[in-house]
PDB file of N, CA and C in Angstrom:
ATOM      1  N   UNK A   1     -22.062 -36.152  14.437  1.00  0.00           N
ATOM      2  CA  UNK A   1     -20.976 -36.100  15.387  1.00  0.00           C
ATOM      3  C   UNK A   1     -19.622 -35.913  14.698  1.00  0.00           C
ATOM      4  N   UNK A   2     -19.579 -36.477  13.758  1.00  0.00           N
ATOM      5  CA  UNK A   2     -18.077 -36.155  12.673  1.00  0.00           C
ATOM      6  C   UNK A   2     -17.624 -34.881  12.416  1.00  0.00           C
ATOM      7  N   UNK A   3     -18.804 -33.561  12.223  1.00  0.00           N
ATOM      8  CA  UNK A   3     -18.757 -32.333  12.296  1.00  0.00           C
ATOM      9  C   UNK A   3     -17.585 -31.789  13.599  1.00  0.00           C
ATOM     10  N   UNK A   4     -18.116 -32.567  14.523  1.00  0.00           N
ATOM     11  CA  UNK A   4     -17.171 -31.984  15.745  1.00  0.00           C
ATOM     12  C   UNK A   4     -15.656 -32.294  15.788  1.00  0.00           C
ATOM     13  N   UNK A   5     -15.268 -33.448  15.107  1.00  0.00           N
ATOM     14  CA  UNK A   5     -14.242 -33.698  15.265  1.00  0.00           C
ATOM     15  C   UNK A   5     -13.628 -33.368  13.683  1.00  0.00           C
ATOM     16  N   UNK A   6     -14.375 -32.378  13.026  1.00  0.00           N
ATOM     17  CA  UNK A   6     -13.283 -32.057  12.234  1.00  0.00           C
ATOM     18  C   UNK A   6     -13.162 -30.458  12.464  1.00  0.00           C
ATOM     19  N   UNK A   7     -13.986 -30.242  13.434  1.00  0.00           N
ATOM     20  CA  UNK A   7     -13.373 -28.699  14.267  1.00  0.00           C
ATOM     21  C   UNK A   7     -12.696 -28.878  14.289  1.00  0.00           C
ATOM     22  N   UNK A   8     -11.945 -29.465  16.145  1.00  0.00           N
ATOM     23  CA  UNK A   8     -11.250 -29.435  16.255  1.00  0.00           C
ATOM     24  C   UNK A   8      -9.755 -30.068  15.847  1.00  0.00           C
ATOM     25  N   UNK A   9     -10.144 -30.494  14.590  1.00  0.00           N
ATOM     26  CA  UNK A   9      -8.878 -31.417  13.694  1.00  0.00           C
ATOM     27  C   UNK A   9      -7.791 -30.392  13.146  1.00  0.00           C
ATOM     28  N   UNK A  10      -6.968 -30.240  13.265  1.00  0.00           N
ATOM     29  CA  UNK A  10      -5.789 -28.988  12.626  1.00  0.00           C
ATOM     30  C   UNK A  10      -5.870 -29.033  11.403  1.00  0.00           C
ATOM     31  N   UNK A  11      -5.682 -28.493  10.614  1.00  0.00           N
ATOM     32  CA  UNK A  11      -5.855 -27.901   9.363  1.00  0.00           C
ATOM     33  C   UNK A  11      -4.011 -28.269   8.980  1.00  0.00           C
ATOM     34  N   UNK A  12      -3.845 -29.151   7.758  1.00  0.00           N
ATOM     35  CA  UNK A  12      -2.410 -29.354   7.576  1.00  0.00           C
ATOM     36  C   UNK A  12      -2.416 -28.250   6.615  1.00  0.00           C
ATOM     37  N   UNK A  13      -1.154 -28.005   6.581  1.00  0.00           N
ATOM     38  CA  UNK A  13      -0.816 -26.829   5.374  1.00  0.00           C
ATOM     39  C   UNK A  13       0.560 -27.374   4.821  1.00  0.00           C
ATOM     40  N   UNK A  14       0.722 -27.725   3.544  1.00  0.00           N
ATOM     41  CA  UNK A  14       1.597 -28.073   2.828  1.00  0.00           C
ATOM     42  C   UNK A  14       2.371 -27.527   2.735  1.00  0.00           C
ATOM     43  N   UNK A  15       3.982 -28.017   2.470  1.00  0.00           N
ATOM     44  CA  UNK A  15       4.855 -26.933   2.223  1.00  0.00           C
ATOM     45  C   UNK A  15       4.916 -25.719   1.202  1.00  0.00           C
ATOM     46  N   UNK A  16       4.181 -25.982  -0.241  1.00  0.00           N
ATOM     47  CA  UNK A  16       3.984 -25.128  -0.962  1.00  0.00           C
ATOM     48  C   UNK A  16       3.077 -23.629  -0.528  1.00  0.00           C
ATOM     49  N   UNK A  17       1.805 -24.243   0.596  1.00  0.00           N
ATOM     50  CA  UNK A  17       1.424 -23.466   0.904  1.00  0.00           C
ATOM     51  C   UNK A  17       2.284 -22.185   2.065  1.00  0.00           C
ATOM     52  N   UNK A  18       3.008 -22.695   2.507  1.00  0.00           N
ATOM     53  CA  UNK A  18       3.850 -22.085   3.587  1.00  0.00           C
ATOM     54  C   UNK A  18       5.065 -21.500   2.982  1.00  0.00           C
ATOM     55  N   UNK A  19       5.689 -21.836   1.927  1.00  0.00           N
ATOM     56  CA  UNK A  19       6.310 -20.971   1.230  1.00  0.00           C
ATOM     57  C   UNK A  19       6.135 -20.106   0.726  1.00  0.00           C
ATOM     58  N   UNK A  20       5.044 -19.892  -0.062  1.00  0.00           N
ATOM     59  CA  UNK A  20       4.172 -18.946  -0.850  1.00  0.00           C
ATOM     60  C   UNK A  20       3.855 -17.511   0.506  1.00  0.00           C
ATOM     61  N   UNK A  21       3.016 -18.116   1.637  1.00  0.00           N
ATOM     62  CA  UNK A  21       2.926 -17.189   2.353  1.00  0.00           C
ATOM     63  C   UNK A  21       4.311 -16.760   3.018  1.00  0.00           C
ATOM     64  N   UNK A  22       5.557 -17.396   3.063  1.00  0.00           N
ATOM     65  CA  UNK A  22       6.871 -16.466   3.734  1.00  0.00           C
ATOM     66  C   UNK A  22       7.523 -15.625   2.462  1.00  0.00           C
ATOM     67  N   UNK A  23       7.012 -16.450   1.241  1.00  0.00           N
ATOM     68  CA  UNK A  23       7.607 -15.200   0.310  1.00  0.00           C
ATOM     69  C   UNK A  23       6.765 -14.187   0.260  1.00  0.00           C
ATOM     70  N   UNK A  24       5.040 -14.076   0.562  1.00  0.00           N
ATOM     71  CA  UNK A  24       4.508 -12.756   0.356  1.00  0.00           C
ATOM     72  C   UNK A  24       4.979 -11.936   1.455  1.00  0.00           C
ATOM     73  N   UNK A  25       5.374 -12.630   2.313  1.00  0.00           N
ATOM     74  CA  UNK A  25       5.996 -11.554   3.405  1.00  0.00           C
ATOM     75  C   UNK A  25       7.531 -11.356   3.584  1.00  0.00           C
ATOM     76  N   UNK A  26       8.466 -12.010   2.797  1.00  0.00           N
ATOM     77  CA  UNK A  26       9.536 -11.016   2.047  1.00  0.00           C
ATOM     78  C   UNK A  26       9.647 -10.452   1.753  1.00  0.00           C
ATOM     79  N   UNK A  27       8.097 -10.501   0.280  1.00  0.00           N
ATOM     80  CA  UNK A  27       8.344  -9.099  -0.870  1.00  0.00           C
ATOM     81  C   UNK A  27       7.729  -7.955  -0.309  1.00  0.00           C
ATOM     82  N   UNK A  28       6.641  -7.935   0.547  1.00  0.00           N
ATOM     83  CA  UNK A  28       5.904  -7.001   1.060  1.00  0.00           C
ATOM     84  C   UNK A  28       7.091  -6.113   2.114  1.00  0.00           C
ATOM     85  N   UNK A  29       7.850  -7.205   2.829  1.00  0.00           N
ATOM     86  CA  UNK A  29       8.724  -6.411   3.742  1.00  0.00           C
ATOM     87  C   UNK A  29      10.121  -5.681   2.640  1.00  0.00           C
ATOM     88  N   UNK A  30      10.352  -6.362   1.597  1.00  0.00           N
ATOM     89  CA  UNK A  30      11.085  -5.803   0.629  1.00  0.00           C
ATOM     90  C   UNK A  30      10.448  -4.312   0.426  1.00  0.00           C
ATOM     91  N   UNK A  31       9.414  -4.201  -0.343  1.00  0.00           N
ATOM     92  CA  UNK A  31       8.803  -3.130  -0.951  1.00  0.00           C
ATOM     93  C   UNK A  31       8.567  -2.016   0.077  1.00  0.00           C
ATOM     94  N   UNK A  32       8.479  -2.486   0.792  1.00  0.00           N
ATOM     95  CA  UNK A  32       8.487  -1.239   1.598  1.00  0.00           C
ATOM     96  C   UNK A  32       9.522  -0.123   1.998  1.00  0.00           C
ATOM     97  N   UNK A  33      10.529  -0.696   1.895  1.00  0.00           N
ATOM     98  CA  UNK A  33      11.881  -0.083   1.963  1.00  0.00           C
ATOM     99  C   UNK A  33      12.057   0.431  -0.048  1.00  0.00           C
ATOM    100  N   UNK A  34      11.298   1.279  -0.018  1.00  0.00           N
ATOM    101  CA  UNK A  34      11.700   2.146  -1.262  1.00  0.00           C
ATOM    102  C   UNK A  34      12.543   3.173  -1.563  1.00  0.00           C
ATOM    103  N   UNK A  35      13.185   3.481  -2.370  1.00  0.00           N
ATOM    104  CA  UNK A  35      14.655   4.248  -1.846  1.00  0.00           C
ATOM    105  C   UNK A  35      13.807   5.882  -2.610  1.00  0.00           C
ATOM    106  N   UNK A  36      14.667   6.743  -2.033  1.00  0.00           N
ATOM    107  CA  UNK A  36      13.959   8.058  -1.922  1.00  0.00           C
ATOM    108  C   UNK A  36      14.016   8.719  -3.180  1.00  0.00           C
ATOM    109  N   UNK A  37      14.700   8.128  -3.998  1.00  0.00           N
ATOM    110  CA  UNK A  37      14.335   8.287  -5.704  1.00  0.00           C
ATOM    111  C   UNK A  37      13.194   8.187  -6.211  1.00  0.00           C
ATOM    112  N   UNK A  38      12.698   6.564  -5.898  1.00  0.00           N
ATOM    113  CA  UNK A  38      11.371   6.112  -6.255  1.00  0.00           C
ATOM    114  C   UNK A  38      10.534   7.056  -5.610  1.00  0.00           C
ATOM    115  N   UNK A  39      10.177   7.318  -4.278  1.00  0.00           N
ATOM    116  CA  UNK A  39       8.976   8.108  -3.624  1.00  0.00           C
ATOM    117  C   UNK A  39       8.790   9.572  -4.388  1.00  0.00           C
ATOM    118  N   UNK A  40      10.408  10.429  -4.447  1.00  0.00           N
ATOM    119  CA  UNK A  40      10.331  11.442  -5.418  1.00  0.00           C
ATOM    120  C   UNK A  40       9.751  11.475  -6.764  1.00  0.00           C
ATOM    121  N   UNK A  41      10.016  10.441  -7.491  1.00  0.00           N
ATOM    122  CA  UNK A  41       9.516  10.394  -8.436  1.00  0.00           C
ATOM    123  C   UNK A  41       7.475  10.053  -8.714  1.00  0.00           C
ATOM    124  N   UNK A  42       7.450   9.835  -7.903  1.00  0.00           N
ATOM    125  CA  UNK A  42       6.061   9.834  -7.279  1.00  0.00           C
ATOM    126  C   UNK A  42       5.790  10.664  -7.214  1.00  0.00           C
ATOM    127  N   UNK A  43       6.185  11.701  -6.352  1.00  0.00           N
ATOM    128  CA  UNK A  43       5.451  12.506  -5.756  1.00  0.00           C
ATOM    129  C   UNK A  43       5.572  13.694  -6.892  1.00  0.00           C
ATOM    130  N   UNK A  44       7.132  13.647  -7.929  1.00  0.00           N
ATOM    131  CA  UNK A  44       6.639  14.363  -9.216  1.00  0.00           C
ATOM    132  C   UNK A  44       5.861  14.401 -10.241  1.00  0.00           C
ATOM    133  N   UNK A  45       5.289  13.022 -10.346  1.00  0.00           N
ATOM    134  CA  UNK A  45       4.575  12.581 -11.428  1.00  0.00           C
ATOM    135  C   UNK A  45       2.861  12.929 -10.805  1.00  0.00           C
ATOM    136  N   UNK A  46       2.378  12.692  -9.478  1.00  0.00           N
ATOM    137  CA  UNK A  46       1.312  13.070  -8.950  1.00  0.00           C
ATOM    138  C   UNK A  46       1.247  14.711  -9.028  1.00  0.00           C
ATOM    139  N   UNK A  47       2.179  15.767  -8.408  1.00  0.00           N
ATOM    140  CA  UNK A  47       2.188  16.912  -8.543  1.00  0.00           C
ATOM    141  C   UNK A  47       2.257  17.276  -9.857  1.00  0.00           C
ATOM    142  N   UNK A  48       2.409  16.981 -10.784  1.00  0.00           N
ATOM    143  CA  UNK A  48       2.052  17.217 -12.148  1.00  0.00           C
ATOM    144  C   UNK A  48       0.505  16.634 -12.859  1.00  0.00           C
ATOM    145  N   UNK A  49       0.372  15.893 -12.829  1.00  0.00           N
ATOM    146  CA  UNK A  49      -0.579  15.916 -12.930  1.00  0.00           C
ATOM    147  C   UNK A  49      -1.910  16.207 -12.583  1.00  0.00           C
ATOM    148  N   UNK A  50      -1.790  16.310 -10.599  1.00  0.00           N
ATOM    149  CA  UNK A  50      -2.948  17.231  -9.817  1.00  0.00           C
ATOM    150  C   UNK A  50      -2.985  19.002 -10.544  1.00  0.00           C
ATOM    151  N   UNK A  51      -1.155  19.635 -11.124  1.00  0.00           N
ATOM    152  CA  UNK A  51      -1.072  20.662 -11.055  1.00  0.00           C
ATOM    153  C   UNK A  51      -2.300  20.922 -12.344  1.00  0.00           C
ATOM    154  N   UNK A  52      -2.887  20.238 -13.343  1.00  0.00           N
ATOM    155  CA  UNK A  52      -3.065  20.302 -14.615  1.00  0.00           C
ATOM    156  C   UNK A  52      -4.517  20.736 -14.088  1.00  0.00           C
ATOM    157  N   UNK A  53      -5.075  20.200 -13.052  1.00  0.00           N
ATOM    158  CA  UNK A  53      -7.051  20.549 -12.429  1.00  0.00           C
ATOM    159  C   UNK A  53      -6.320  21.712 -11.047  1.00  0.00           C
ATOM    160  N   UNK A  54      -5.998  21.753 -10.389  1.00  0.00           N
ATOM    161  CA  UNK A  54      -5.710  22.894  -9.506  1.00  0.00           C
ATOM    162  C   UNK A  54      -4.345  23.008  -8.570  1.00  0.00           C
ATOM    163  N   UNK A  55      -4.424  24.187  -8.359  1.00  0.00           N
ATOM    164  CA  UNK A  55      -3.010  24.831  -7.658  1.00  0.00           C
ATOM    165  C   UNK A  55      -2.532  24.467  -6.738  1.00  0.00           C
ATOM    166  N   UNK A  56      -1.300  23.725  -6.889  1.00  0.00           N
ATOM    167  CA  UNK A  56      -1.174  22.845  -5.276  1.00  0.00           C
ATOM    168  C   UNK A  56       0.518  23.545  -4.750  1.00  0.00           C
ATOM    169  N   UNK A  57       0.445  23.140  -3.146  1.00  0.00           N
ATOM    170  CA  UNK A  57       1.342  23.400  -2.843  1.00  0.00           C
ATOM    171  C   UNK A  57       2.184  22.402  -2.759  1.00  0.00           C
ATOM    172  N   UNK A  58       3.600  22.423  -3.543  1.00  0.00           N
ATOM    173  CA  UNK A  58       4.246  21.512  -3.523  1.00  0.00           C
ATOM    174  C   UNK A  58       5.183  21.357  -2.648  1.00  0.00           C
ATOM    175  N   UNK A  59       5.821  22.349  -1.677  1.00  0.00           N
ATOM    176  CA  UNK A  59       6.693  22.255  -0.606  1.00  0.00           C
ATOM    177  C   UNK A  59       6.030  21.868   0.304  1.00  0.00           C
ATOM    178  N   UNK A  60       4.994  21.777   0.948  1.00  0.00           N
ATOM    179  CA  UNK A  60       4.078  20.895   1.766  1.00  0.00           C
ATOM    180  C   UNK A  60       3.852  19.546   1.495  1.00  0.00           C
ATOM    181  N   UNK A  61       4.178  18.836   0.133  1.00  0.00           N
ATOM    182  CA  UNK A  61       3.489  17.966  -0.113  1.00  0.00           C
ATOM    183  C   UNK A  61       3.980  16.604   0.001  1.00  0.00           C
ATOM    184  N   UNK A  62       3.444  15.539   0.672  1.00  0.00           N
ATOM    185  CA  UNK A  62       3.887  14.317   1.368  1.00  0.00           C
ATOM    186  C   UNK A  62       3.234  13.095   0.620  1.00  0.00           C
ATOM    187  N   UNK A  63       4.597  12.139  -0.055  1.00  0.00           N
ATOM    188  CA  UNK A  63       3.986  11.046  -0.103  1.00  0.00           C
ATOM    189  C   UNK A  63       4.978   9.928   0.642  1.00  0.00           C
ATOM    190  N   UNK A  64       4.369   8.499   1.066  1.00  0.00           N
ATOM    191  CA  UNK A  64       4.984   7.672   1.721  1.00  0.00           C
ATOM    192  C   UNK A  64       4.163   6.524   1.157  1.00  0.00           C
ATOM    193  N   UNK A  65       4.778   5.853   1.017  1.00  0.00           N
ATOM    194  CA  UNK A  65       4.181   4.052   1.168  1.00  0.00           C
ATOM    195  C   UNK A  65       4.708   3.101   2.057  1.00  0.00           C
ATOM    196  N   UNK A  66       3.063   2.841   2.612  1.00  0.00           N
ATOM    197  CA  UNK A  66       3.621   2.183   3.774  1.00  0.00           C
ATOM    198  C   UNK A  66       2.743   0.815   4.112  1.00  0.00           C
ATOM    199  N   UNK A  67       2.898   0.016   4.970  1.00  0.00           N
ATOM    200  CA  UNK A  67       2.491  -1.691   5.200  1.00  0.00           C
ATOM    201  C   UNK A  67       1.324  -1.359   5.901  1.00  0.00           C
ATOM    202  N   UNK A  68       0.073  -1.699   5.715  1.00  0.00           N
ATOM    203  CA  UNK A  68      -1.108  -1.890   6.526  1.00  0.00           C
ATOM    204  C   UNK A  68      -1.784  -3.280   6.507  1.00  0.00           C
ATOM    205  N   UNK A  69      -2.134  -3.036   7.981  1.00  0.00           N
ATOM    206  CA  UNK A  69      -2.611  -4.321   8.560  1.00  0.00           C
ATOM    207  C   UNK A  69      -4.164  -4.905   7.673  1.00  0.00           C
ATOM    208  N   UNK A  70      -4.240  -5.656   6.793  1.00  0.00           N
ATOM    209  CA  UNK A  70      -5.849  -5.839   6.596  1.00  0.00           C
ATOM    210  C   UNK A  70      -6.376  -6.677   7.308  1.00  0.00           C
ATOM    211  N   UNK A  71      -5.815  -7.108   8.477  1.00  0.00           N
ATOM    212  CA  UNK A  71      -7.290  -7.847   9.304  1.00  0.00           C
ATOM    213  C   UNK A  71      -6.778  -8.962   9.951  1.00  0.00           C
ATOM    214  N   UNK A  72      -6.025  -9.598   8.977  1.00  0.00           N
ATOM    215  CA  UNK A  72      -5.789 -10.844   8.064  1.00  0.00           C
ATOM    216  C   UNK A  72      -4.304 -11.531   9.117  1.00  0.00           C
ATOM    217  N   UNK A  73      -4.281 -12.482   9.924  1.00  0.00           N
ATOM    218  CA  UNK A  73      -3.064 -12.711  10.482  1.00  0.00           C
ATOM    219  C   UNK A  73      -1.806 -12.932   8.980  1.00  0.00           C
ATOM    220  N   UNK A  74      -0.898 -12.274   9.658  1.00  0.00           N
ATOM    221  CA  UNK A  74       0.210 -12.043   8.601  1.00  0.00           C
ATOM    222  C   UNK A  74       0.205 -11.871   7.366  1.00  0.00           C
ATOM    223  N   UNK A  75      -0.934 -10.742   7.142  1.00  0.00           N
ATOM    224  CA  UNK A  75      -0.763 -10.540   5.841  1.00  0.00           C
ATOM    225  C   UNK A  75      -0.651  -9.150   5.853  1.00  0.00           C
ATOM    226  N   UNK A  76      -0.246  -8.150   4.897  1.00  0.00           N
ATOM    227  CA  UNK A  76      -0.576  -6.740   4.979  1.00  0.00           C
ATOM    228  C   UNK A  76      -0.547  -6.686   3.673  1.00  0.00           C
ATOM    229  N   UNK A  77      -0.589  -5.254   3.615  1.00  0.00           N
ATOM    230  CA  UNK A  77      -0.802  -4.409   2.095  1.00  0.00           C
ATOM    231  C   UNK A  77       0.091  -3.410   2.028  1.00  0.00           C
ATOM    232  N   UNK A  78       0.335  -3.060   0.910  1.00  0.00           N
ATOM    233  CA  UNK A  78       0.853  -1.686   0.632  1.00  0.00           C
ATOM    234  C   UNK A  78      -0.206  -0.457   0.317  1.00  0.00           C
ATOM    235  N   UNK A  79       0.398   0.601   1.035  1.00  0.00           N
ATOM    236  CA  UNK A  79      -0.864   1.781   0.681  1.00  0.00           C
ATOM    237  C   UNK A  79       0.045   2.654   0.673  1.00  0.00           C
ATOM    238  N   UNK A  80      -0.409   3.293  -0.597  1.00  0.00           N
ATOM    239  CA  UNK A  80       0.527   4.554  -1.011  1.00  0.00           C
ATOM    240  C   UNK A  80      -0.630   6.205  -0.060  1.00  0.00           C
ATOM    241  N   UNK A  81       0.115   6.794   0.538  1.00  0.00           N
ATOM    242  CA  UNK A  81      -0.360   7.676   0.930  1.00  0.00           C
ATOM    243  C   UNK A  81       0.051   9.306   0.823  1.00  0.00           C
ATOM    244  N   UNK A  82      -1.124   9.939   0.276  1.00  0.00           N
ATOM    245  CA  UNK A  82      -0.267  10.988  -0.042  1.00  0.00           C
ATOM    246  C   UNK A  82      -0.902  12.560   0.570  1.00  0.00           C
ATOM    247  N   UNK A  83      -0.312  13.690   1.325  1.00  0.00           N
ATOM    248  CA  UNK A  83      -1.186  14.991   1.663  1.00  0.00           C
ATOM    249  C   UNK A  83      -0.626  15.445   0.786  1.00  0.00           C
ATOM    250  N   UNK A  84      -1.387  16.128  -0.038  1.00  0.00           N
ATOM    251  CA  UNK A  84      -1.096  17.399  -1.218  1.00  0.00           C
ATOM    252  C   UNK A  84      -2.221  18.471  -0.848  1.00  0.00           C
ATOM    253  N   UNK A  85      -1.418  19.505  -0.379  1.00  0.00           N
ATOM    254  CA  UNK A  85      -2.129  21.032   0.138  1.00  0.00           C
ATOM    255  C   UNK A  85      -2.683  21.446  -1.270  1.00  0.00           C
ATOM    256  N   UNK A  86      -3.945  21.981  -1.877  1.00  0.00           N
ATOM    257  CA  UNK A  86      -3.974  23.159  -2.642  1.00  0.00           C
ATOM    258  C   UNK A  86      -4.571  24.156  -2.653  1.00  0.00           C
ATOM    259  N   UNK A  87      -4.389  24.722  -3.406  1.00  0.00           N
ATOM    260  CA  UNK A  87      -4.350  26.502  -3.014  1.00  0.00           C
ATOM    261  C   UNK A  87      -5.788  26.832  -3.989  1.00  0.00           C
ATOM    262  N   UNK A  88      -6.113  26.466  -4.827  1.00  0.00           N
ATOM    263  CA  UNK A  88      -7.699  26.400  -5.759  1.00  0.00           C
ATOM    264  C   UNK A  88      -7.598  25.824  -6.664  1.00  0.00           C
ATOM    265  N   UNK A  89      -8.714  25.452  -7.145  1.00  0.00           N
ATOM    266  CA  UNK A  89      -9.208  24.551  -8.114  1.00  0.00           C
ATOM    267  C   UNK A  89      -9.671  25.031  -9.697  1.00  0.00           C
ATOM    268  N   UNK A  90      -8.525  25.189 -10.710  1.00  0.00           N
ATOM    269  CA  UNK A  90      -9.094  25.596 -11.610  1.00  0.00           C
ATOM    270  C   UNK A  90     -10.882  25.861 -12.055  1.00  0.00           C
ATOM    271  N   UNK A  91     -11.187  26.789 -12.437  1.00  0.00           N
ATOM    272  CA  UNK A  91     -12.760  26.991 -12.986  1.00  0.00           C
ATOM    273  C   UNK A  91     -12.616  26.751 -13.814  1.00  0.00           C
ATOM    274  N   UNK A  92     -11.990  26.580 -14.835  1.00  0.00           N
ATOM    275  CA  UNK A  92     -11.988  26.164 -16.414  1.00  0.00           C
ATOM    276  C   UNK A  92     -12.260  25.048 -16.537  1.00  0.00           C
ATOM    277  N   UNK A  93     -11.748  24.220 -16.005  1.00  0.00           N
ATOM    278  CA  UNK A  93     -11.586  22.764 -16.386  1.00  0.00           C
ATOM    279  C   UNK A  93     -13.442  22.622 -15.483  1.00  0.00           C
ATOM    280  N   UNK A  94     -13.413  22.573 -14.764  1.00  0.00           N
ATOM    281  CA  UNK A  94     -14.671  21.705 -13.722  1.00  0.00           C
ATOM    282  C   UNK A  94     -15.920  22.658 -14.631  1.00  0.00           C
TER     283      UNK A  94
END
């Protein structure tokens, strides 16, 4: 019978614990706001290096990072997401 009453018993959460989770959701809401330097520079360092295995189009090409939900009440993630068009795939290399 003790089983039942520690169902429904609330779960305390310490202050350490409750800080920890409002700072992961500072920095997460921080990081997301990346300034358009950083994303560029991304998206130069990926287009260089995709360019090295095949031909991509780089005026098409989109990256963003952005907050996704994992499941999880108040938690998210960062996911870098990126469309890079290309045009063929080196034969040399593959």
């Amino acid at each position: 019978m003790r089983w039942l009453f520690r169902f429904y018993k609330k779960k305390k959460r310490g202050s350490g614990a409750v800080a920890k989770r409002r700072l992961k959701t500072l920095l997460i809401s921080d990081r997301a706001d990346c300034s358009a330097d950083f994303i560029s520079g991304i998206k130069g360092d990926i287009g260089l290096t995709l360019s090295k295995y095949m031909e991509i189009d780089t005026d098409h090409m989109e990256v963003n990072i952005l907050q996704q939900d994992n499941g999880l009440p108040r938690e998210c993630s960062m996911v870098l997401v990126a469309r890079i068009p290309f045009k063929e795939i080196n034969k040399v290399i593959c």
